[in-house]
C-alpha atoms as a PDB file:
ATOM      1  CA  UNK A   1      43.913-131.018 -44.206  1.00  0.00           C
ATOM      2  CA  UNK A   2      46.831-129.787 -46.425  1.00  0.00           C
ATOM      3  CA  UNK A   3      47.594-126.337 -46.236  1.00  0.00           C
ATOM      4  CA  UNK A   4      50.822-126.811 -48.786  1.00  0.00           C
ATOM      5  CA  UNK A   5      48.318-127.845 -51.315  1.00  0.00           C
ATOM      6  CA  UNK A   6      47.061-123.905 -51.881  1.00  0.00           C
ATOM      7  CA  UNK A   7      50.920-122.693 -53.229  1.00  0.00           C
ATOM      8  CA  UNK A   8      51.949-124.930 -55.869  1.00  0.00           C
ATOM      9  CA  UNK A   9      54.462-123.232 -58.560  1.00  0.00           C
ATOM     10  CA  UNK A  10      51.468-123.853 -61.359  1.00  0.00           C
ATOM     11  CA  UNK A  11      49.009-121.281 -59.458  1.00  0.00           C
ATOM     12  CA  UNK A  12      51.571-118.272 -59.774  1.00  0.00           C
ATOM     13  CA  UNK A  13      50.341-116.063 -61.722  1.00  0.00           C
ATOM     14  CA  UNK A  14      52.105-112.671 -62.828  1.00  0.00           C
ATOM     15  CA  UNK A  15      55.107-111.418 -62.031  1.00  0.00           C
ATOM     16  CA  UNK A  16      57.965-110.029 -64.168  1.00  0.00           C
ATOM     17  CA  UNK A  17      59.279-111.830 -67.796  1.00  0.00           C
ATOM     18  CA  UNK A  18      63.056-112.455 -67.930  1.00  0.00           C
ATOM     19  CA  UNK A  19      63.496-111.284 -71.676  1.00  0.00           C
ATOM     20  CA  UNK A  20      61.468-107.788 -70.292  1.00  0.00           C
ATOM     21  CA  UNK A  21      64.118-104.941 -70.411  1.00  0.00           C
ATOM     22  CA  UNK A  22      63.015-104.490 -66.253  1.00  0.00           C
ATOM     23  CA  UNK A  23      63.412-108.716 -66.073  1.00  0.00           C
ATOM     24  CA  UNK A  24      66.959-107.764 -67.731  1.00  0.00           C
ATOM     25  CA  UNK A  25      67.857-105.270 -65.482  1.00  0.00           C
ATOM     26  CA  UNK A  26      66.837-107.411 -62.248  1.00  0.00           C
ATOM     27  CA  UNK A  27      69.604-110.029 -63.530  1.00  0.00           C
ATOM     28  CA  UNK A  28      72.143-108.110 -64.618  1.00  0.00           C
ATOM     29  CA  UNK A  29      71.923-106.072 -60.877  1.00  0.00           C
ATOM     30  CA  UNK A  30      72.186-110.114 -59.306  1.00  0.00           C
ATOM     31  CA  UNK A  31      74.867-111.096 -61.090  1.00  0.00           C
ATOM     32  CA  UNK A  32      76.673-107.760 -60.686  1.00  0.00           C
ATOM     33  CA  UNK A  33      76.340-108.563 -56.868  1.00  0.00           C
ATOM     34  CA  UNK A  34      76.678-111.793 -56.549  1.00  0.00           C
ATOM     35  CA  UNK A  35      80.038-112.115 -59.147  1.00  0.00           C
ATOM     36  CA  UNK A  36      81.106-108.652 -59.366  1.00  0.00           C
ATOM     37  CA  UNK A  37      81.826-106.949 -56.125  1.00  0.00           C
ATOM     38  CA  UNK A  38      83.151-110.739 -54.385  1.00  0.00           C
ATOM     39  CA  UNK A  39      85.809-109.984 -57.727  1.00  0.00           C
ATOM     40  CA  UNK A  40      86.478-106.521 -56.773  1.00  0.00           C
ATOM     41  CA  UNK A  41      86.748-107.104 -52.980  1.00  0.00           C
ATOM     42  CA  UNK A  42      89.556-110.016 -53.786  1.00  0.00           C
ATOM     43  CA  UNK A  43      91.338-107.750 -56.433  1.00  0.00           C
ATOM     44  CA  UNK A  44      91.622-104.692 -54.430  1.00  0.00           C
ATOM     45  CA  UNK A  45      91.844-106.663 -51.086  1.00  0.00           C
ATOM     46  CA  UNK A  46      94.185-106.277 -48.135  1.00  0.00           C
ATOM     47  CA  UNK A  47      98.007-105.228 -49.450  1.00  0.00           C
ATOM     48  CA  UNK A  48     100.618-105.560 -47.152  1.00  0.00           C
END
């Protein structure tokens, strides 16, 4: 018996559109946390 063969990637349904202004939103918020504060903790990082 295969239980992996229930969740393949083709059987997702639903779920939010990238070009939707919410879809925008959601990637602009990930890249603003994954690129933006790593940038602002090395610019403004420990001064001596």
């Amino acid at each position: 018996m295969n239980l992996f063969s229930e969740f393949t990637v083709g059987d997702v349904t639903g779920g939010i559109e990238p070009s939707s202004p919410i879809g925008i939103l959601i990637i602009a918020i990930g890249i603003l946390l994954t690129v933006g504060i790593p940038v602002l903790m090395i610019l403004n990082g420990k001064k001596d």
